[in-house]
Protein backbone atom coordinates (compact mmCIF):
# COMPACT_ATOMS: atom_id res chain seq x y z
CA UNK A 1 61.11 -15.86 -75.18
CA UNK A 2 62.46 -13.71 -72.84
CA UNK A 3 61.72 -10.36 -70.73
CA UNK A 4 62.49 -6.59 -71.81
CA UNK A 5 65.04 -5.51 -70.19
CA UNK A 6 64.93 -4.37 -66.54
CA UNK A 7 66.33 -2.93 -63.65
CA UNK A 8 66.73 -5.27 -60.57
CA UNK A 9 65.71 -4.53 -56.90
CA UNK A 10 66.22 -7.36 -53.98
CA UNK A 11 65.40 -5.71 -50.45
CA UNK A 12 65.78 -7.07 -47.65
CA UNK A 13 63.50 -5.58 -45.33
CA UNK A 14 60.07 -3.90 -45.45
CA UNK A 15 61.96 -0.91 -45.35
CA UNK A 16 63.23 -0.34 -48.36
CA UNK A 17 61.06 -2.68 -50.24
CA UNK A 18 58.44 0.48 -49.35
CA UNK A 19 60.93 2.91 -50.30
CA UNK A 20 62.35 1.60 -53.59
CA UNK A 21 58.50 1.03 -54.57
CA UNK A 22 57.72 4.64 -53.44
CA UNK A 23 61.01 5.86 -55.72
CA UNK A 24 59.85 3.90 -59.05
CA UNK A 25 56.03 4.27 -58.79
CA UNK A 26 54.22 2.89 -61.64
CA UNK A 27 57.40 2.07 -63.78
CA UNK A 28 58.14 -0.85 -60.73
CA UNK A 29 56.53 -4.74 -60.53
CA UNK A 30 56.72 -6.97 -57.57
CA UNK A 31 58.23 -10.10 -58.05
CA UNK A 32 56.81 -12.65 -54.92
CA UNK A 33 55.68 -16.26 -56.84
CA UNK A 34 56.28 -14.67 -60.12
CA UNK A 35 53.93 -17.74 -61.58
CA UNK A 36 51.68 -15.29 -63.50
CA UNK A 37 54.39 -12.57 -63.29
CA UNK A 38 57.25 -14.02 -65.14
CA UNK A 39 54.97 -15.33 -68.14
CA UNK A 40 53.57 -12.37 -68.79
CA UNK A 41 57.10 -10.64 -68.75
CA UNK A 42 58.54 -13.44 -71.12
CA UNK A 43 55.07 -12.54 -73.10
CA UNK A 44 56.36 -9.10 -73.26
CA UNK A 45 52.51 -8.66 -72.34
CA UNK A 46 54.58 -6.56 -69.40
CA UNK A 47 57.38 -4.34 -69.45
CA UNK A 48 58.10 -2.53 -65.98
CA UNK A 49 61.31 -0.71 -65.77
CA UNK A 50 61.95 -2.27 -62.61
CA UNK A 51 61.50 -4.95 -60.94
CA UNK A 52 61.30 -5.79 -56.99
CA UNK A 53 62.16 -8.80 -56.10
CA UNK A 54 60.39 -9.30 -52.50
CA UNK A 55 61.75 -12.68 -51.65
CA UNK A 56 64.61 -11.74 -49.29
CA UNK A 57 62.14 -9.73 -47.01
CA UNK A 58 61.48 -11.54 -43.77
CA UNK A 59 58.42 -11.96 -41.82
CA UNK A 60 56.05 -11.65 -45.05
CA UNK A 61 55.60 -15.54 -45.46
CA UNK A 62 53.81 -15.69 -41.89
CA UNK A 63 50.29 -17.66 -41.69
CA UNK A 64 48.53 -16.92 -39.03
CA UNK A 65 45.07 -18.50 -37.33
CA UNK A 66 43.70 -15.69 -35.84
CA UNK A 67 40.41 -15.78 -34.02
CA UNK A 68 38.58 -13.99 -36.35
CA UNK A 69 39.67 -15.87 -39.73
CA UNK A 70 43.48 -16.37 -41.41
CA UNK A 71 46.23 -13.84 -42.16
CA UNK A 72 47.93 -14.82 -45.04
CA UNK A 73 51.70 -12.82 -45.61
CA UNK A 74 52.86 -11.82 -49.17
CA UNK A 75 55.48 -14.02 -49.22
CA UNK A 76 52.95 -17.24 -48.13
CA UNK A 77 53.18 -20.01 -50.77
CA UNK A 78 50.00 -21.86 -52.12
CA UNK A 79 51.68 -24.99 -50.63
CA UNK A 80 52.36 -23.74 -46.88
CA UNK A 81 48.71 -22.31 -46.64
CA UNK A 82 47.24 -25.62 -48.50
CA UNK A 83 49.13 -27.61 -45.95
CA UNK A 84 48.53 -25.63 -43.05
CA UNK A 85 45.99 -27.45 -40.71
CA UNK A 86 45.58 -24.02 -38.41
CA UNK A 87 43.76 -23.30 -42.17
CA UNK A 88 41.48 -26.13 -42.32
CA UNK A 89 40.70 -25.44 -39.32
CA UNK A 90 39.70 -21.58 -39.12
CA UNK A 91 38.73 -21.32 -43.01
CA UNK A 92 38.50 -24.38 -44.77
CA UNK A 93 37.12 -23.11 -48.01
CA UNK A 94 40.85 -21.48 -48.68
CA UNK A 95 42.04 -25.51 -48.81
CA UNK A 96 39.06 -26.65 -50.91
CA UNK A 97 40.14 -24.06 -53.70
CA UNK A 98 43.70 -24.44 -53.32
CA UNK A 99 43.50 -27.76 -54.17
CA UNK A 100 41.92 -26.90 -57.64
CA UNK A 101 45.11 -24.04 -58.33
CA UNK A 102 47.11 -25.41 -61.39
CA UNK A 103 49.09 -28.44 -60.08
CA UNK A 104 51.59 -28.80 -57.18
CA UNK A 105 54.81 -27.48 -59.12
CA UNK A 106 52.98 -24.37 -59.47
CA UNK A 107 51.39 -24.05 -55.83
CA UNK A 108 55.50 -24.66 -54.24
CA UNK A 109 56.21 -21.69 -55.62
CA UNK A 110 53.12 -19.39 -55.73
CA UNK A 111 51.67 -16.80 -53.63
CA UNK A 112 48.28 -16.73 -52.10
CA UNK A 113 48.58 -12.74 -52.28
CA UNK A 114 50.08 -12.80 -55.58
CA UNK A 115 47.26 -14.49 -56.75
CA UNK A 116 45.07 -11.77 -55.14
CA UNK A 117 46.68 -9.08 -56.74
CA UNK A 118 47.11 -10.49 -60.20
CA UNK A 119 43.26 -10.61 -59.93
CA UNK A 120 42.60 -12.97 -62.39
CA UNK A 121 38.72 -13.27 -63.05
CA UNK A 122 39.30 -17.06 -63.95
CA UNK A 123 41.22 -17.41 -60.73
CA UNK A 124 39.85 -19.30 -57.64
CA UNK A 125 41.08 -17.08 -54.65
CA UNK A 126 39.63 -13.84 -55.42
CA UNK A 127 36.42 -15.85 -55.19
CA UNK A 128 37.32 -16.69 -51.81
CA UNK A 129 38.01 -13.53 -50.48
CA UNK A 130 35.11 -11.76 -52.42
CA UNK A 131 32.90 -14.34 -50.91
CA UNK A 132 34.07 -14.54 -47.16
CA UNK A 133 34.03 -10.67 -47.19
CA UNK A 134 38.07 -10.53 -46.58
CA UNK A 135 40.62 -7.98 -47.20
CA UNK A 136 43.80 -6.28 -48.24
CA UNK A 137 45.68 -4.81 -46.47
CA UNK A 138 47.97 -2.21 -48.91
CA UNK A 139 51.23 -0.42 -47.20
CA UNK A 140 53.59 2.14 -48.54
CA UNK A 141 56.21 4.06 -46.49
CA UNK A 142 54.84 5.52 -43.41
CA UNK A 143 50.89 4.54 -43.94
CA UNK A 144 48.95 0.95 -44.43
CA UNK A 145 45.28 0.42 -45.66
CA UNK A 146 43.16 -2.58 -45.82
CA UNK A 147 40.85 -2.84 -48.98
CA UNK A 148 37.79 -5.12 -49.19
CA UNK A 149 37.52 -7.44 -51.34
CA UNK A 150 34.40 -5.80 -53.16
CA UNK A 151 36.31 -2.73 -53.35
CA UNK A 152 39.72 -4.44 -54.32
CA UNK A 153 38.95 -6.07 -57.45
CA UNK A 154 38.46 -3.61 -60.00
CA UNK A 155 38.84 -5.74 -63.23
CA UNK A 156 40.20 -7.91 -65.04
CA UNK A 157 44.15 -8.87 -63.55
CA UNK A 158 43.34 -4.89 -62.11
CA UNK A 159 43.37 -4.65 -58.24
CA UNK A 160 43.30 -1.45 -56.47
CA UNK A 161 46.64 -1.61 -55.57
CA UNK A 162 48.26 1.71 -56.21
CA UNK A 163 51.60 2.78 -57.72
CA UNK A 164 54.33 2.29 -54.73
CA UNK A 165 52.13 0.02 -53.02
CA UNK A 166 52.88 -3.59 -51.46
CA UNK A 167 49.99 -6.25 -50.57
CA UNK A 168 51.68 -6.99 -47.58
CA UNK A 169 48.97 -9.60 -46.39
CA UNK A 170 45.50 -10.56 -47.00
CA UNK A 171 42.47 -11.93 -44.05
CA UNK A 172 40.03 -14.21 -44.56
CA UNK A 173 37.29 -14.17 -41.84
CA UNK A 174 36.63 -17.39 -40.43
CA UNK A 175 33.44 -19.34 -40.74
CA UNK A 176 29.89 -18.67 -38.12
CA UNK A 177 28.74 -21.56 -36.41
CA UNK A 178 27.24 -23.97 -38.04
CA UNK A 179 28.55 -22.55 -41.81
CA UNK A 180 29.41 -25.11 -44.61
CA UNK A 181 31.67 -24.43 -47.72
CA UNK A 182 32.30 -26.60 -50.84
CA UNK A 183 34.50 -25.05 -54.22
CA UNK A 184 33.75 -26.83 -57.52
CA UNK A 185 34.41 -25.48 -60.82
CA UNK A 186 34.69 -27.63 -64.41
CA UNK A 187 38.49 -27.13 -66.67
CA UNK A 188 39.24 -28.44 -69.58
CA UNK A 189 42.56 -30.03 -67.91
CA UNK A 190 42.80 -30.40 -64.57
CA UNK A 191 45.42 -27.58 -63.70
CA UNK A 192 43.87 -25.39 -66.56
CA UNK A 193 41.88 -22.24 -65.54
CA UNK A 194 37.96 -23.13 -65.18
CA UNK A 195 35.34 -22.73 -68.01
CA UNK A 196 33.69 -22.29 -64.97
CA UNK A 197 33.57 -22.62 -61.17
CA UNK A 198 31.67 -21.67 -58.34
CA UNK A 199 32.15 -21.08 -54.59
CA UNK A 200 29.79 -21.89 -51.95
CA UNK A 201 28.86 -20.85 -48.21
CA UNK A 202 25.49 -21.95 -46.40
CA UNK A 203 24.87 -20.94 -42.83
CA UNK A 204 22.05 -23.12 -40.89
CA UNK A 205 20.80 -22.27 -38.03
CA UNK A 206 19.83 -24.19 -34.31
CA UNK A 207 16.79 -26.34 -35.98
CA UNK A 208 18.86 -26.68 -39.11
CA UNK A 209 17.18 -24.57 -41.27
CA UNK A 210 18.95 -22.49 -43.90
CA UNK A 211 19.46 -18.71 -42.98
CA UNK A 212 22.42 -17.47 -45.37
CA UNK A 213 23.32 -18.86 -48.59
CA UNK A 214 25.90 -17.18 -50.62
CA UNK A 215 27.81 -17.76 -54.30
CA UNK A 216 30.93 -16.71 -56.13
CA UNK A 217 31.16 -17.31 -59.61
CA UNK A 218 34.47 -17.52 -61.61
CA UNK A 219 35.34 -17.00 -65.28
CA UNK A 220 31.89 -14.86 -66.01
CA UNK A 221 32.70 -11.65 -65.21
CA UNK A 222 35.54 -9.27 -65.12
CA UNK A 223 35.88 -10.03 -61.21
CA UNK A 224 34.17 -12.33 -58.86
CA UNK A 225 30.47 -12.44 -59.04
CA UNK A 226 28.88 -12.98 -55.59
CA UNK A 227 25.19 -13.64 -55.80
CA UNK A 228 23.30 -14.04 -52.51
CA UNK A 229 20.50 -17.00 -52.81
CA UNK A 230 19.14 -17.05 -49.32
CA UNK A 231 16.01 -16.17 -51.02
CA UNK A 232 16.34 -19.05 -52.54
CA UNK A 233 17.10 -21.53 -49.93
CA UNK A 234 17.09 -24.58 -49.52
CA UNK A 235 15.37 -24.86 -52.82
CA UNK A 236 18.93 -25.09 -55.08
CA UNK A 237 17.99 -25.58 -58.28
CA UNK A 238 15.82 -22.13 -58.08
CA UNK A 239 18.99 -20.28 -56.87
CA UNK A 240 20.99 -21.77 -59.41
CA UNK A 241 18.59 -20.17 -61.84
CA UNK A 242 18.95 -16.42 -59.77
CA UNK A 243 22.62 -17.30 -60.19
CA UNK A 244 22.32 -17.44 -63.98
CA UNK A 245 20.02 -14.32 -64.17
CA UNK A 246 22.86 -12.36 -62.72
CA UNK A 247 25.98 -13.28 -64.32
CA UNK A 248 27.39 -12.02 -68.29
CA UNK A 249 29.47 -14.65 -69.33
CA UNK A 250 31.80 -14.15 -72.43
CA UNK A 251 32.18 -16.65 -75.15
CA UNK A 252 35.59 -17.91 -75.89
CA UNK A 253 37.87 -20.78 -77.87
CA UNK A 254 36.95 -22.78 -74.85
CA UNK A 255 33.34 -22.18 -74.01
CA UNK A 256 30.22 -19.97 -75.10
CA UNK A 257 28.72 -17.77 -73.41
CA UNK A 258 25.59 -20.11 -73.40
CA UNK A 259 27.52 -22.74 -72.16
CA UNK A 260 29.25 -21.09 -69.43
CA UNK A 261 25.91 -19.82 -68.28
CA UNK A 262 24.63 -23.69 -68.26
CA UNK A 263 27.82 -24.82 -66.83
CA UNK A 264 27.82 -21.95 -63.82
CA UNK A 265 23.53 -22.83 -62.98
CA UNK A 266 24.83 -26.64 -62.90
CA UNK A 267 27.61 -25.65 -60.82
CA UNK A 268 25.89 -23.59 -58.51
CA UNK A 269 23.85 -26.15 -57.62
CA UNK A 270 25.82 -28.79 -56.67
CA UNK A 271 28.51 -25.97 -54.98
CA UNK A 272 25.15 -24.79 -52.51
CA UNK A 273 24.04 -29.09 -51.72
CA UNK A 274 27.75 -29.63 -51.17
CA UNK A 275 28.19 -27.10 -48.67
CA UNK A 276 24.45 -26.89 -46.78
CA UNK A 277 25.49 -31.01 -46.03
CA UNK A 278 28.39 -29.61 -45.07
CA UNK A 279 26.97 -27.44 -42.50
C-alpha cells in the first residue's frame, strides 16, 4: 500500500523545523523513526497534508547523563540509548525495556521520543516515563514547555502535544539510593506488542526494608497505569492483587480481559521480587 499524497518538508535546523510546524498546524506530521509513522500512513489510518521530515536537524539525537536522570533528543535512536552505558548507568530501567521494543531492525531506526509521542498504550516507554515521573519537554517558535508524564499521555496514540509543536527531548530522573528496577511483560512473539507487561521500581531503605514500591502496567488501559503498592510491601503477591483491583483491561483477538487481568497480577509480582532483589 502506499501513503496519500503529501507535501514534503526537510529542515535543517530547529529553526525552521518550528516555523514550518507553526505554518501547517494540525494539517503537518513529524517524521523522526517513522516506525509507527510510516505504517500508519501506508494504512491510510493517517493522512497529514504535510509532512516534516526532522532528520537533517542537528543536535536533536544528543543523549545526555545528567545528574539528575537522562535527556534523551528527538532524533535519539532506540539503539544509541539501548547501547549507551552513561544509561545503564543513571537509569537502567530505560535499557531493561528497550530490550523488549520489537527486534533490533526496528530499534536502529526508531526514536525513543517518537515512541513517547505516538503514545501507544501497549508500548513499553511511556511506562517508563509515567513511572519514573519524567517529562516532555514541547517547543514551538519562540516558547518551550515540559509536560509530565501524567499530564502527557492523554489516550490512546494521543499525547498532549499540540498543533505546531515538536518533542524536542524527553528526561528521565535517575534512580534514589538504594532503588531497584526490573521490566517484564508476556507477547505472543517476541517483538510483538505485550498481552501484557509491567514495570517495576522498589526503593529500600538503610536496614533494607521496603519504603516505596511502585507499578506501571501496559496494554490495560488507554495510557500507562501506575499503581503505588508500598502499602503493600514486601508482601507481593497482595500488591499484585491491589494491582488487579485497579486496572480495566479490554478483551481482544489476543487476550481477554480476564486473562490480561491474570496475566498483569502474575506479572506484577514477579516485576516487584525482580526489582526489590535488585535493590
Amino acid at each position: 500500500m502506499k501513503p496519500p499524497p503529501f507535501d514534503y518538508h526537510a529542515p535543517t535546523s530547529i529553526e525552521q523545523a518550528l516555523a514550518v510546524l507553526a505554518e501547517v498546524g494540525a494539517h503537518g506530521k513529524v517524521l523522526a523513526g517513522g516506525q509507527s509513522l510510516i505504517p500508519l500512513l501506508n494504512m491510510r489510518l493517517a493522512a497529514p497534508d504535510h509532512l516534516v521530515d526532522i532528520n537533517r536537524v542537528a543536535g536533536l539525537d544528543a543523549v545526555e547523563a545528567e545528574p539528575g536522570g537522562v535527556r534523551v533528543g528527538a532524533l535519539a535512536r532506540h539503539a544509541a540509548v539501548e547501547r549507551s552505558a552513561a544509561v545503564r548507568s543513571a537509569q537502567p530501567l530505560i535499557g531493561q525495556a528497550l530490550r523488549l521494543v520489537a527486534h533490533p531492525v526496528i530499534r536502529n531506526r526508531g526514536t525513543v521520543v517518537g515512541s513517547l509521542v505516538h503514545a501507544d498504550p501497549s508500548a513499553e516507554l511511556p511506562a517508563v516515563l509515567a513511572l519514573l515521573g519524567g517529562s516532555v519537554r514541547l517547543a514551538r517558535v519562540d516558547t518551550e514547555r515540559d509536560v509530565a508524564a501524567e499530564d502527557f499521555f492523554v489516550g490512546p496514540l494521543e499525547s498532549a502535544t499540540e498543533p505546531g509543536e515538536l518533542a524536542v527531548s524527553a528526561f528521565f530522573p535517575a534512580l534514589g539510593r538504594r532503588t531497584g528496577t526490573a521490566f517484564v511483560e508476556v507477547a505472543r512473539r517476541h517483538g510483538d506488542f505485550a498481552m501484557a507487561g509491567v514495570a517495576a521500581l522498589v526503593g529500600l531503605d538503610d536496614e533494607g526494608a521496603v519504603m516505596s514500591a511502585r507499578v506501571a502496567c501496559i496494554s490495560v488501559g488507554p495510557a500507562p497505569v501506575v499503581v503505588d503498592v508500598s502499602a503493600q510491601a514486601p508482601d507481593w503477591k497482595a500488591a499484585a492483587r491491589a494491582v488487579q483491583d485497579r486496572i480495566e483491561p479490554e478483551g481482544d483477538i489476543h487476550a481477554t480481559a480476564d486473562y490480561r487481568r491474570h496475566l498483569t497480577g502474575v506479572l506484577a509480582e514477579r516485576a516487584l521480587t525482580q526489582a526489590a532483589a535488585d535493590a
